[in-house]
Every structure is written in structure tokens, then in C-alpha cells.
C-alpha atoms as a PDB file:
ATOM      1  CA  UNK A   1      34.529   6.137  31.145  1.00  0.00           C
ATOM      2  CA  UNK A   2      36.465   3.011  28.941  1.00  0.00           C
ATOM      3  CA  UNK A   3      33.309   1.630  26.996  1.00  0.00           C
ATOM      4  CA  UNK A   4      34.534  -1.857  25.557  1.00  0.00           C
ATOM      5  CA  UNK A   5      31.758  -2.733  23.039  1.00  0.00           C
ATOM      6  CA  UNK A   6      31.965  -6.872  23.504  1.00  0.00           C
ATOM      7  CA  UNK A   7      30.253  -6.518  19.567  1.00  0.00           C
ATOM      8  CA  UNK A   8      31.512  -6.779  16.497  1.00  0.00           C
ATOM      9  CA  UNK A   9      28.363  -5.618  15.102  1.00  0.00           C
ATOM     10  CA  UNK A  10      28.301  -2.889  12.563  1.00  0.00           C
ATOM     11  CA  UNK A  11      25.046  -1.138  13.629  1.00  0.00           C
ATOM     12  CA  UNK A  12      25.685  -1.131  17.174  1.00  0.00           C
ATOM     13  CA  UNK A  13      28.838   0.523  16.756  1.00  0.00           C
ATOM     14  CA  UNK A  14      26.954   3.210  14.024  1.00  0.00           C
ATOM     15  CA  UNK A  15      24.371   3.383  16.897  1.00  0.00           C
ATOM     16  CA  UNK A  16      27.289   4.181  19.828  1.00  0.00           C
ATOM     17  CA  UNK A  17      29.202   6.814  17.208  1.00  0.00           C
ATOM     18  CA  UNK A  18      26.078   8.526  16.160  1.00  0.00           C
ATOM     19  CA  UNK A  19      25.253   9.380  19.436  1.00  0.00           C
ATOM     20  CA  UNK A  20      28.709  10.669  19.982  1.00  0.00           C
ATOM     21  CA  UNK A  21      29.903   7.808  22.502  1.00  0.00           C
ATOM     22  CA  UNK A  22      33.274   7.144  22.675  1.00  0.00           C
ATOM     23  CA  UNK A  23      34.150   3.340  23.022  1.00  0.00           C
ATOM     24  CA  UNK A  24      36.761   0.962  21.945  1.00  0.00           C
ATOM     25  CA  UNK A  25      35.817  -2.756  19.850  1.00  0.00           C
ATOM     26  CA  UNK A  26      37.292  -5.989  22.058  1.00  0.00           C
ATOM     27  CA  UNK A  27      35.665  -9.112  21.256  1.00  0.00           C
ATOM     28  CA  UNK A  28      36.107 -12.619  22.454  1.00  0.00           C
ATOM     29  CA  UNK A  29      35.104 -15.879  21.279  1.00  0.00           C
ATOM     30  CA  UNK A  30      31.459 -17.339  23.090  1.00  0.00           C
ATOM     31  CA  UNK A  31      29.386 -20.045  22.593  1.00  0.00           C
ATOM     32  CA  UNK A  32      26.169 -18.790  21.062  1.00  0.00           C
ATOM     33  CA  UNK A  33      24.873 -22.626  20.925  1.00  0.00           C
ATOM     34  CA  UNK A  34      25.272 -22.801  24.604  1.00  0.00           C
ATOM     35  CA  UNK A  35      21.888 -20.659  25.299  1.00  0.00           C
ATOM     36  CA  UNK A  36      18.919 -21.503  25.283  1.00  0.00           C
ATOM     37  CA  UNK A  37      16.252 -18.943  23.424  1.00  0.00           C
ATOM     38  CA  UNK A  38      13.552 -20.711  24.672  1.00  0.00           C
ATOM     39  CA  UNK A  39      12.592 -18.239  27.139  1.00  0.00           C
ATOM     40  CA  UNK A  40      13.943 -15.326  24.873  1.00  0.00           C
ATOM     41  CA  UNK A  41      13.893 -12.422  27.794  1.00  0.00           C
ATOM     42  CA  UNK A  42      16.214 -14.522  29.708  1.00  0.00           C
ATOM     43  CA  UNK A  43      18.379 -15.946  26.696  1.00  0.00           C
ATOM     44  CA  UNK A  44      18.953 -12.598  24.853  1.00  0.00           C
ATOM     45  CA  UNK A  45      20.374 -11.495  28.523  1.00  0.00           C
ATOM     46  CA  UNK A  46      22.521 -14.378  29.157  1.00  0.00           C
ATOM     47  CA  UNK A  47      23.794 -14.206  25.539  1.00  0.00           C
ATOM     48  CA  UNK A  48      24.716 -10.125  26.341  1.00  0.00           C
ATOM     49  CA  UNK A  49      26.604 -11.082  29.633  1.00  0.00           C
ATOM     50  CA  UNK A  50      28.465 -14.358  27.780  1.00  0.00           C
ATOM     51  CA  UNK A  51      29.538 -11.874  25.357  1.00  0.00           C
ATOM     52  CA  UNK A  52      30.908  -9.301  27.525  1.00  0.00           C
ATOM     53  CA  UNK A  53      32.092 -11.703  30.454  1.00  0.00           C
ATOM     54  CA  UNK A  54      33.991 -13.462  27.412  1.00  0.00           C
ATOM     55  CA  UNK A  55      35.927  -9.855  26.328  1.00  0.00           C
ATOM     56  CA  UNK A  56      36.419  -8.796  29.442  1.00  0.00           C
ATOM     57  CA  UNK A  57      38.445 -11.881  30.525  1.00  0.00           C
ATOM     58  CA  UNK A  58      40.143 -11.767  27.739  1.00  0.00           C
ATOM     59  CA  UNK A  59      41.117  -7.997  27.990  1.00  0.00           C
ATOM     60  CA  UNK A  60      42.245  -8.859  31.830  1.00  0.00           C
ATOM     61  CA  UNK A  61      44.151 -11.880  30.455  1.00  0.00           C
ATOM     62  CA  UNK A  62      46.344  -9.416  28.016  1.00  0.00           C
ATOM     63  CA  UNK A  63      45.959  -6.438  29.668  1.00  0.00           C
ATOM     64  CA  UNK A  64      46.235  -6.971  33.217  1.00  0.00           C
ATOM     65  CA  UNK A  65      43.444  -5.681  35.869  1.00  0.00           C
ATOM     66  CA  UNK A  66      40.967  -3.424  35.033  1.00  0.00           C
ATOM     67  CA  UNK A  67      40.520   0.227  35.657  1.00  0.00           C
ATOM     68  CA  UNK A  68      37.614   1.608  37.700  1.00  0.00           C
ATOM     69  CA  UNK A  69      36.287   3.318  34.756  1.00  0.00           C
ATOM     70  CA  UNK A  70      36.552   0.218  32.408  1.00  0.00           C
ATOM     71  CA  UNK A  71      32.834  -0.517  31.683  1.00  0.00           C
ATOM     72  CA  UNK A  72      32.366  -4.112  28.612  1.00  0.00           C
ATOM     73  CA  UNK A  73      29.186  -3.744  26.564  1.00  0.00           C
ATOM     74  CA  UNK A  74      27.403  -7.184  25.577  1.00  0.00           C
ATOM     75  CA  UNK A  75      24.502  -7.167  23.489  1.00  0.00           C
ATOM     76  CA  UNK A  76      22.228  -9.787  21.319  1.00  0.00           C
ATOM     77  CA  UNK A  77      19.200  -9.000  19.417  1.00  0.00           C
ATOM     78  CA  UNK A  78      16.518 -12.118  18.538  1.00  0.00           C
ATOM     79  CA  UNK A  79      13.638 -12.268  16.571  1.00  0.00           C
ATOM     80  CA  UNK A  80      10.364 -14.005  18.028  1.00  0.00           C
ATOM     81  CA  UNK A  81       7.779 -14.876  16.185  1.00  0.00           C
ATOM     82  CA  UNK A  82       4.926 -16.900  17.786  1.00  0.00           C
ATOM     83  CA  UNK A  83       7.114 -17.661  20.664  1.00  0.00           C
ATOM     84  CA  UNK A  84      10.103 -19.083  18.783  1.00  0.00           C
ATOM     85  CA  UNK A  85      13.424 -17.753  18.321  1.00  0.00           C
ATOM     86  CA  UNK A  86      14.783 -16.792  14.832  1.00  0.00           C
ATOM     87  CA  UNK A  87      18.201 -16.306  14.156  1.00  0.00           C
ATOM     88  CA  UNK A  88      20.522 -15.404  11.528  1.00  0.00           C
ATOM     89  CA  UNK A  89      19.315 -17.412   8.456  1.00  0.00           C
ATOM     90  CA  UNK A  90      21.705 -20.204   7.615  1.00  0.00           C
ATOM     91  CA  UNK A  91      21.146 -19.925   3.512  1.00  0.00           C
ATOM     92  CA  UNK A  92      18.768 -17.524   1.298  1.00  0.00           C
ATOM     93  CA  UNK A  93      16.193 -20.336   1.596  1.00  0.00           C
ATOM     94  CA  UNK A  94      15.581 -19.879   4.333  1.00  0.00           C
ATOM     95  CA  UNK A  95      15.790 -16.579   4.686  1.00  0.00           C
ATOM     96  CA  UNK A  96      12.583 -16.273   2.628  1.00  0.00           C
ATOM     97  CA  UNK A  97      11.022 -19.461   4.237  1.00  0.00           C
ATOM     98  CA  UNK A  98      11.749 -16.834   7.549  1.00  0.00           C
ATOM     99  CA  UNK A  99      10.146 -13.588   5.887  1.00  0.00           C
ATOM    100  CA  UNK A 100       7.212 -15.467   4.363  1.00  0.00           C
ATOM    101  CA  UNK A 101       6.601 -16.662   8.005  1.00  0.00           C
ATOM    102  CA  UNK A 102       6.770 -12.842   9.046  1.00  0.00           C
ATOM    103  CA  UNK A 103       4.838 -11.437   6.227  1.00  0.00           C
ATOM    104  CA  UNK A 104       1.418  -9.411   7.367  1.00  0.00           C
ATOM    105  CA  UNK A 105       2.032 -10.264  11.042  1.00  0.00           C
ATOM    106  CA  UNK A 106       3.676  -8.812  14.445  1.00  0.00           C
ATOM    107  CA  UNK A 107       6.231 -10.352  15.957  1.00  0.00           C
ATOM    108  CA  UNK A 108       8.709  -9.183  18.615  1.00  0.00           C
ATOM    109  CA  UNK A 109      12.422  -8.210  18.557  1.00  0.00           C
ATOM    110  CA  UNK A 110      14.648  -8.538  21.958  1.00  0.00           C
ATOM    111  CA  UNK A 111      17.951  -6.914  22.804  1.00  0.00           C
ATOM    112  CA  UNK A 112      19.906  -8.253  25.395  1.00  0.00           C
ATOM    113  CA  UNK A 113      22.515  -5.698  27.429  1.00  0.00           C
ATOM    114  CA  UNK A 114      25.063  -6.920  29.691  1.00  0.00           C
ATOM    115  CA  UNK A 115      26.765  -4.199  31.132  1.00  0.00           C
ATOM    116  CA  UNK A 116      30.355  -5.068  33.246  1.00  0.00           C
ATOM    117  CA  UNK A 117      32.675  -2.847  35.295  1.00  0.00           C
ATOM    118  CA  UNK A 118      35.237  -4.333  37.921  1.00  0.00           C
ATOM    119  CA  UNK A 119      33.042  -4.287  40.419  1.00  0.00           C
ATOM    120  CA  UNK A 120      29.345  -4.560  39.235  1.00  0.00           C
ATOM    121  CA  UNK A 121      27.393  -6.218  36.514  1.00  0.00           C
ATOM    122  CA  UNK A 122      23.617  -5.145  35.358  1.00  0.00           C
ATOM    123  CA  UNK A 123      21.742  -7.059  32.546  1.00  0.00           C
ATOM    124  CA  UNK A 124      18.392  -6.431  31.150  1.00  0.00           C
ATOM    125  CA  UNK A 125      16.117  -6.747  27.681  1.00  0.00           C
ATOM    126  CA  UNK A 126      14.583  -4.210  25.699  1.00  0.00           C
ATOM    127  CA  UNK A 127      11.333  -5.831  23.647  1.00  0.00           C
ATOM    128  CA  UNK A 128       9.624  -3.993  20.580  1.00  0.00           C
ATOM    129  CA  UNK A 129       6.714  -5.038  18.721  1.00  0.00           C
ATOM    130  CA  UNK A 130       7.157  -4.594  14.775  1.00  0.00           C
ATOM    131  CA  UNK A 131       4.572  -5.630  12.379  1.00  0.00           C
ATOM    132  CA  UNK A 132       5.402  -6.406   8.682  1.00  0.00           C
ATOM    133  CA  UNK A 133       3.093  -6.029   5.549  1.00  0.00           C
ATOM    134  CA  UNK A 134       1.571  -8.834   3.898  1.00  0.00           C
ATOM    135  CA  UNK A 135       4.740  -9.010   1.396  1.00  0.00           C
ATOM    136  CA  UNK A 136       4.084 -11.084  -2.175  1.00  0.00           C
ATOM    137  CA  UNK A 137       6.594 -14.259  -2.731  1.00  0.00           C
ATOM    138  CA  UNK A 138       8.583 -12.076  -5.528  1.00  0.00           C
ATOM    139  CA  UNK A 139       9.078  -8.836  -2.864  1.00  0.00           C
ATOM    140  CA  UNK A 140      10.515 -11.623  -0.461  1.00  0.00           C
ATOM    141  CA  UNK A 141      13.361 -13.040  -3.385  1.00  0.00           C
ATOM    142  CA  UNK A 142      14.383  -9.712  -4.423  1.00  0.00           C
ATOM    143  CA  UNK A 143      15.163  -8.415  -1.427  1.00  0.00           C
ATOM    144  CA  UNK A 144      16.736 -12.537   0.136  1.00  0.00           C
ATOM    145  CA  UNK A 145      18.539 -11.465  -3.650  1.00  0.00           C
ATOM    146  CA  UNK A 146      19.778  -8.064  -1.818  1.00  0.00           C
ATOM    147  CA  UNK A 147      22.089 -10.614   0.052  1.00  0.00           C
ATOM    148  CA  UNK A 148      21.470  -7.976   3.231  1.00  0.00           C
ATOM    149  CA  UNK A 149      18.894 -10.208   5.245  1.00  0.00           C
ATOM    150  CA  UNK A 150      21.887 -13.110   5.374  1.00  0.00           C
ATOM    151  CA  UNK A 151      23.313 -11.890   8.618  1.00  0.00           C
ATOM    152  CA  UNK A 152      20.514 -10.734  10.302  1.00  0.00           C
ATOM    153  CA  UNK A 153      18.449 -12.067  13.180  1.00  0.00           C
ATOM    154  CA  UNK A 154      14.839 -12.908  11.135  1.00  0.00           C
ATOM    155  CA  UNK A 155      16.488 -12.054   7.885  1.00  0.00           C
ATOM    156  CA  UNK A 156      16.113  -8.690   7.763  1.00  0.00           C
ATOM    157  CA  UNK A 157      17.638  -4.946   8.241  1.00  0.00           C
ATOM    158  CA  UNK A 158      15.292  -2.310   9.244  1.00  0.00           C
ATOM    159  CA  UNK A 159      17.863   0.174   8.823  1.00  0.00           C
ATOM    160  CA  UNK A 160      18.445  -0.791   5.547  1.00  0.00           C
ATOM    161  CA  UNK A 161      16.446  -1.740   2.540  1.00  0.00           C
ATOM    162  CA  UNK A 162      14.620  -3.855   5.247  1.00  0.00           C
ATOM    163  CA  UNK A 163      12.441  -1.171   6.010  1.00  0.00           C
ATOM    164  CA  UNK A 164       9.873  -1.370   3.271  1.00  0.00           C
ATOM    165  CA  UNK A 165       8.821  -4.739   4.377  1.00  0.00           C
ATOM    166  CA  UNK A 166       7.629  -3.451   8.060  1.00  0.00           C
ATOM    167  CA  UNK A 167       4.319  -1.933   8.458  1.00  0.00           C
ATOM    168  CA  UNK A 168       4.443  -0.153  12.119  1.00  0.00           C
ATOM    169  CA  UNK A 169       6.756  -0.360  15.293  1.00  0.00           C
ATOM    170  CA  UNK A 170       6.070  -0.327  18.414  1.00  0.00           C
ATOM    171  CA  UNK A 171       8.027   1.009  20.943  1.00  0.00           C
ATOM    172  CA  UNK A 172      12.213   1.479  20.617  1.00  0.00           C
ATOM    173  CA  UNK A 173      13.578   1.438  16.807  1.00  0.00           C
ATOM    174  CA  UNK A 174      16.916   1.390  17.533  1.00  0.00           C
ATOM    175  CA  UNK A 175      16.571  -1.481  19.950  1.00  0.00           C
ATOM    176  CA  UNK A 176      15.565  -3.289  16.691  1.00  0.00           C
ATOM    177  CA  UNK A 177      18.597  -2.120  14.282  1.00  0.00           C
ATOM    178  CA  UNK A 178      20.104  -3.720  17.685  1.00  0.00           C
ATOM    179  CA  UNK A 179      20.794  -1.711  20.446  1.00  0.00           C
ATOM    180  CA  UNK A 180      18.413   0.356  23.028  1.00  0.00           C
ATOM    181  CA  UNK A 181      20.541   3.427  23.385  1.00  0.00           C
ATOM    182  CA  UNK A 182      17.974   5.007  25.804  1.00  0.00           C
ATOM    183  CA  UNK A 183      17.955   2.537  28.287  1.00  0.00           C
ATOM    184  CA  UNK A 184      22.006   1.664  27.905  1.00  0.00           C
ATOM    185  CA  UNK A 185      23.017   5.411  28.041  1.00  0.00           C
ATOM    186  CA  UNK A 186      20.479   5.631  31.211  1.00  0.00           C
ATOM    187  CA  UNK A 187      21.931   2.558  33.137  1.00  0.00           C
ATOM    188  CA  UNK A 188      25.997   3.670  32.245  1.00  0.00           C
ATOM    189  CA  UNK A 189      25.583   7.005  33.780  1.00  0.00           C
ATOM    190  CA  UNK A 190      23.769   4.726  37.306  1.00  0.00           C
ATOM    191  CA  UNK A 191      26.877   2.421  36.962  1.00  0.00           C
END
């Protein structure tokens, strides 16, 4: 199989090359703004299949037709807290204005998956419960300080030095660093 990861997200290629899964990086430009989150199962999905309908046109466009085995990988990961979206904090603000809202309470992460071959196209979400600590105002600035919650959906990095601020997860981990290996390894080998 040609895996195209539609990502240029660091973890979810770590993720794909710790598992030992052979894929090639092809992005393409899309239009985050154009999705709604307000029904996040449903916007993390159409965000994955924007992403890697987006790369894969542009892969046909300058490399011709696809082979049979050419699978694109689209992904998106949110953060939902009381039924609202948070993404990628726009300034360290309010990156802590986002963690203090997330301190002692559970909130949910989604990962959309778009998966696209020539001839067939399966999306679906991945949704894990993670519950932080009840973090004090001065934990919150040194680690906004870090700089590594800046590019992260909900402003932090549970792979990284994100991790001391969550409690408990529930369900897949790796769907929260931001993709659900499982469940993409399971539906490449059905496609």
C-alpha cells in the first residue's frame, strides 16, 4: 500500500513510524474556517476528508491518476469542553484562559480520519474522555511559558510536558496525541 499522510503534523507522523508504517507526507492547502465544529463528531470528520480530498487532488493534478494501492490519510483532532470546540490557541493568553477553563474537569478530545483510495472513501471519529487536575494559576504560566501548548488543539501536549496537567484518560491515548492507530490500521487493512 502508498499511505499519503494528508498531515503535516509531527505526532501523527511519530505515531505512523513508531508503529513501523510506511507512508509518504503530501499536503494541500484547505480551509479549516470552512467547518463548522459545532457538532464536533461530524466537523472533526469533514475536516479529515477536506484534508485528504485537498492532497489527493493535488497529487492527481501533478502526478497524474492514481494507483490502486494509493490510499490519502486526513486527520483533525479538537478539544471539547462543555460542548464547545477549542482550537489551537491564538496567543499565550489565551492559552491559559483555555487551561484554566480545563483545570479539575473532563472534557473530550475527537479525531477525525478520512481515509481515500481511487475508488472508495471511509470517514469516522475516535472520542476519548481525559480529565485534568485542578492545576494552580502559576502551574498554568509555566507551562503557556513552555511555548509547547501554542500549537495545540486546547493548548496542550499530552505527549509532552502536557502530561502532568491530566489526571486520568479514558479510552484511546494516542487518539489524543492525535491519531487512533487502532481503529486506522483496522479500517486500511478492510480498504
Amino acid at each position: 500500500m502508498n499511505l499519503i499522510l494528508a498531515s503535516s503534523s509531527p505526532r501523527r507522523r511519530d505515531i505512523l513510524s513508531a508503529a513501523d508504517v510506511s507512508f509518504t507526507v503530501f499536503t494541500a492547502p484547505f480551509d479549516e474556517a470552512s467547518v463548522s465544529l459545532a457538532n464536533p463528531e461530524e466537523g472533526v470528520r469533514k475536516l479529515a476528508l477536506g484534508k485528504a480530498g485537498a492532497a489527493k487532488e493535488k497529487w492527481i493534478a501533478e502526478k497524474g491518476p492514481l494507483e490502486e494501492d494509493t490510499v490519502f490519510l486526513g486527520a483533525d483532532t479538537v478539544v471539547v469542553l462543555d460542548g464547545k470546540a477549542m482550537g489551537k490557541p491564538g496567543s499565550p493568553e489565551e492559552a491559559v484562559s483555555m487551561l484554566e477553563g480545563l483545570s479539575g474537569k473532563e472534557h473530550h478530545v475527537y479525531t477525525g480520519v478520512a481515509l481515500l483510495s481511487k475508488q472508495k472513501t471511509d470517514s469516522f471519529f475516535v472520542k476519548t474522555a481525559v480529565y485534568f487536575r485542578q492545576l494552580p494559576e502559576q502551574e498554568i504560566r509555566d507551562y503557556v511559558a513552555t511555548g509547547e501548548p501554542l500549537d495545540k488543539a486546547g493548548a496542550y501536549g499530552i505527549q509532552g510536558k502536557g502530561r502532568a496537567l491530566v489526571e486520568k484518560v479514558d479510552g484511546d491515548y494516542l487518539n489524543v496525541v492525535g491519531l487512533p492507530l487502532k481503529e486506522v490500521l483496522d479500517r486500511l487493512q478492510k480498504l
